[in-house]
Protein backbone atom coordinates (compact mmCIF):
# COMPACT_ATOMS: atom_id res chain seq x y z
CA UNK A 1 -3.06 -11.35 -10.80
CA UNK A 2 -2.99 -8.83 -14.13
CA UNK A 3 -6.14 -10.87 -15.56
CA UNK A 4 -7.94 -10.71 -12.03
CA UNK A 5 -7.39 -6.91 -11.33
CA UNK A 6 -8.26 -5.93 -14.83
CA UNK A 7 -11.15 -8.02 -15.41
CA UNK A 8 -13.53 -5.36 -15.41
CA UNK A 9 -11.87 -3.18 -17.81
CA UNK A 10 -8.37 -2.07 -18.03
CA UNK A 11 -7.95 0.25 -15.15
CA UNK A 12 -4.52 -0.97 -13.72
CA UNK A 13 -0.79 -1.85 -15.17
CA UNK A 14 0.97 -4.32 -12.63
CA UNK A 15 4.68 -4.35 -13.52
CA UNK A 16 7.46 -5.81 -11.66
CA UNK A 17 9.56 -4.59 -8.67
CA UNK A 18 12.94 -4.73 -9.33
CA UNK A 19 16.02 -5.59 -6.80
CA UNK A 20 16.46 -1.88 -4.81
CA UNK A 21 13.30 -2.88 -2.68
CA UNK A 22 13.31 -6.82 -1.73
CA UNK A 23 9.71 -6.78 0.22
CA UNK A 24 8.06 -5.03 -2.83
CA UNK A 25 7.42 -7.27 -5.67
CA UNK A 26 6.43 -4.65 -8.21
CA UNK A 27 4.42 -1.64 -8.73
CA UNK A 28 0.61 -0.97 -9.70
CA UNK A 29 -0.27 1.92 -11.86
CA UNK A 30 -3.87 3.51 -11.76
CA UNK A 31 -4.25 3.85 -15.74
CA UNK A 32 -6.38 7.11 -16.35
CA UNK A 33 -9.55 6.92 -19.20
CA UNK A 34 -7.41 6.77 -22.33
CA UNK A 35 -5.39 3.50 -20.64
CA UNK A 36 -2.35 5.83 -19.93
CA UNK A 37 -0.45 6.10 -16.54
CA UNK A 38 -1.27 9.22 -14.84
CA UNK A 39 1.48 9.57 -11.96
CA UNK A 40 -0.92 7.39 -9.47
CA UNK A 41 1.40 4.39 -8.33
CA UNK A 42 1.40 1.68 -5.60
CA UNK A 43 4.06 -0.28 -4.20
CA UNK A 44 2.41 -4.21 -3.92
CA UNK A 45 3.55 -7.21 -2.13
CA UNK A 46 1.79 -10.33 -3.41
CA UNK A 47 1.58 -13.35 -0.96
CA UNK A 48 -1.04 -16.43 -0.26
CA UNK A 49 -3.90 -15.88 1.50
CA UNK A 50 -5.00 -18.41 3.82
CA UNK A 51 -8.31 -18.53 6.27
CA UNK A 52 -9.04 -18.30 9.72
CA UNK A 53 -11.49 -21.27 11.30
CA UNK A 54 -13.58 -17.88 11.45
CA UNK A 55 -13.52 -17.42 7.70
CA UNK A 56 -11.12 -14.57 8.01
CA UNK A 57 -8.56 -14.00 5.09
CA UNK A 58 -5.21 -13.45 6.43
CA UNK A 59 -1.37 -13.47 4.93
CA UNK A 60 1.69 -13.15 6.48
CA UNK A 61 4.78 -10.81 5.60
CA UNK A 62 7.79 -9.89 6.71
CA UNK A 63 8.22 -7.33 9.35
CA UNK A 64 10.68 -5.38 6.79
CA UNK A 65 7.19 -4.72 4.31
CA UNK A 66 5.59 -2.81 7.32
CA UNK A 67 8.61 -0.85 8.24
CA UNK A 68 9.07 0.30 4.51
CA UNK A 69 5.75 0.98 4.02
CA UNK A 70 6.07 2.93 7.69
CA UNK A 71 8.53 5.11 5.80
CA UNK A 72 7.36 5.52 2.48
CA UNK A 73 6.04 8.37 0.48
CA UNK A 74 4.05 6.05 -2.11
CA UNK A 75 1.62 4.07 -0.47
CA UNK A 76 1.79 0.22 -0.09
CA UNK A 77 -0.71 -2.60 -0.68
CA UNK A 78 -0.25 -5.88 0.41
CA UNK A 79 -2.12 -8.36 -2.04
CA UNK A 80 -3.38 -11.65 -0.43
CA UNK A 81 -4.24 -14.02 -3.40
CA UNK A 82 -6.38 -17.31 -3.61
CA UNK A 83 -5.50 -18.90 -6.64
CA UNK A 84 -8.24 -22.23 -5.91
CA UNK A 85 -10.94 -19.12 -5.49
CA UNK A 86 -10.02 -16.69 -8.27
CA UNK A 87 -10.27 -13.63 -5.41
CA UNK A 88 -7.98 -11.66 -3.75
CA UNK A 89 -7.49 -9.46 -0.63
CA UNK A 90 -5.79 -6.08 -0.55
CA UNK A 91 -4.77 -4.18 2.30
CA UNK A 92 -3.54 -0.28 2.26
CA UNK A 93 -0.15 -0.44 4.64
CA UNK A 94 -0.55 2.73 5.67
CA UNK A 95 2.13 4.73 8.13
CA UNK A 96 -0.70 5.05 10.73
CA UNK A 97 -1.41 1.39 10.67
CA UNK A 98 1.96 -0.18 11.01
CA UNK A 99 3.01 2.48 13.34
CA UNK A 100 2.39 0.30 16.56
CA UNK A 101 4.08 -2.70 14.92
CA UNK A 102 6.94 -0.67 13.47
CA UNK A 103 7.82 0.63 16.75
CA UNK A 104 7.09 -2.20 19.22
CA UNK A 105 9.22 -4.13 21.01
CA UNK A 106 7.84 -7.33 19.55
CA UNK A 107 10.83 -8.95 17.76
CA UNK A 108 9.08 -10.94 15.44
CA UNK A 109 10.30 -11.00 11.75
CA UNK A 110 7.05 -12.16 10.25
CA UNK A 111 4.04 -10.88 11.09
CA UNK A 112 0.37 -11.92 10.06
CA UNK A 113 -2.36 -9.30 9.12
CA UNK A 114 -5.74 -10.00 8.53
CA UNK A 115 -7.58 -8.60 5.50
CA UNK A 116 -10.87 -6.96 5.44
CA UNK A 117 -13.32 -9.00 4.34
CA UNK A 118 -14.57 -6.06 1.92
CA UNK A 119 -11.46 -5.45 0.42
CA UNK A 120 -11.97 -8.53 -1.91
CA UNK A 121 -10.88 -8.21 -5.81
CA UNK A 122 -13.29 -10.74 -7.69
CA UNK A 123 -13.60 -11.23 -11.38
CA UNK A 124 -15.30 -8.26 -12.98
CA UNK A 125 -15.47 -5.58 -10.10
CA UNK A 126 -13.53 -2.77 -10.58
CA UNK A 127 -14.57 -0.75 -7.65
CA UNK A 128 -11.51 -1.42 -5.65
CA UNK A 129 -9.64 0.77 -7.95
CA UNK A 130 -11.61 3.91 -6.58
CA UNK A 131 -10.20 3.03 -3.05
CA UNK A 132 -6.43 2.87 -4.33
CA UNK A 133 -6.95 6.58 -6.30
CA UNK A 134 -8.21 7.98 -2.67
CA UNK A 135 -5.65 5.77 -0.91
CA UNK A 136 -3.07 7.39 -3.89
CA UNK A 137 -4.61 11.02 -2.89
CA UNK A 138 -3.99 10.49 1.37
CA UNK A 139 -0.76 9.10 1.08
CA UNK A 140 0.72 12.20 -1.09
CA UNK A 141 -1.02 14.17 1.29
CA UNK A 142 0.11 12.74 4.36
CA UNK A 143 3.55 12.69 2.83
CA UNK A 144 3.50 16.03 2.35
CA UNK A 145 2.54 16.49 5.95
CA UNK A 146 5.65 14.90 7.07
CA UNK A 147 8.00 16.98 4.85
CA UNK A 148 6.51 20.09 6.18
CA UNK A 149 6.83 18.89 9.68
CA UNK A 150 10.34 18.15 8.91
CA UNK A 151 10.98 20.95 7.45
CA UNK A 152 9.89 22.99 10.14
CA UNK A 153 11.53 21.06 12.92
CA UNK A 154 14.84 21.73 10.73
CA UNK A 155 13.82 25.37 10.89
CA UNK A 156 13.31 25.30 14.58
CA UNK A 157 16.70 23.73 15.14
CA UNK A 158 19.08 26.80 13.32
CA UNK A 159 16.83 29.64 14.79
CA UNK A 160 15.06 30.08 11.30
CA UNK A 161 11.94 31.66 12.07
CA UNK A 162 10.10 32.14 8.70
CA UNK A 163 7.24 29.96 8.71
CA UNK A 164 7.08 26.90 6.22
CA UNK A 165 3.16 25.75 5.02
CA UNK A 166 2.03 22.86 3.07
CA UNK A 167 1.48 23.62 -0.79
C-alpha cells in the first residue's frame, strides 16, 4: 500500500496502528515539501475491495470503524485495496456520514460501504493527497465545533453565562 500511495512522489508516511484502537490498522501522515510530518494525520483501515455486478467498488467493515470514526477528532479513511489491479479506493468516514448508521437501530456488526468511483489511488497520481489535507483541515474544524458546543452546553448547565467562541 506504501509503494502505491507514494508512487508519485513521497507525499505520505503509512505507519502502523498499534493495539489501543483494534478497527484502525495504522496511521497516514501528510509529509510536507521537505518529506517531514507536519501535524496532518489520518486514522486508516485497510480491507479488500470487491465489485458490484454494476462495477461498483465496495468493502465491508465492522460497525465499531464507523462508530469510532463517529467520535473521533482525527479523521478516518477507510482504504479498499485491489491487489490483482494495483488501485485502491479511499473513503473519508466522516461524523456526518456515519451518523445515520451510528445511531440506527440496525444491529448489524458489519456493514458494507461503497466507494466512490473517483476516489481511486492508481500508480503515479498523487492528487488524492490534496483531498486528505482538506479532509485533514474540516475534520479539525468540525472538531473544534463540537468542543465549543460542548463547552457551551457545560456552561449552560452551571448558570455560566460568559460566552465561549471557536478560536
Amino acid at each position: 500500500m506504501q509503494k502505491l500511495l507514494n508512487d508519485g512522489g513521497t507525499l505520505t508516511d503509512l505507519t502502523r496502528g498499534d493495539d489501543d484502537f483494534p478497527t484502525i490498522d495504522g496511521y497516514l501522515h501528510l509529509l510536507n515539501k521537505k518529506w517531514e510530518m507536519n501535524g496532518q494525520v489520518l486514522h486508516v483501515q485497510i480491507k479488500p475491495v470487491r465489485y458490484k455486478k454494476s462495477g461498483v467498488p465496495v468493502s465491508s467493515c465492522k460497525k465499531e470503524l464507523l462508530v469510532y470514526a463517529y467520535e473521533s477528532s482525527t479523521p478516518v479513511l477507510l482504504l479498499g485495496v485491489d491487489h490483482e489491479k494495483e488501485v485502491a479506493y479511499w473513503a473519508y468516514l466522516s461524523p456526518e456520514s456515519v451518523k445515520s448508521v451510528v445511531h440506527g437501530s440496525d444491529d448489524k456488526k458489519t456493514i458494507s460501504l461503497n466507494f466512490p468511483k473517483q476516489n481511486v489511488i492508481k500508480k503515479g497520481d498523487t492528487g488524492f493527497v490534496d483531498e486528505w489535507r482538506r479532509i485533514c483541515l474540516h475534520h479539525r474544524n468540525q472538531s473544534n465545533d463540537k468542543i465549543v458546543s460542548s463547552l457551551i452546553r457545560e456552561r449552560k448547565r452551571w448558570g455560566i453565562s460568559k460566552q465561549v467562541s471557536a478560536m
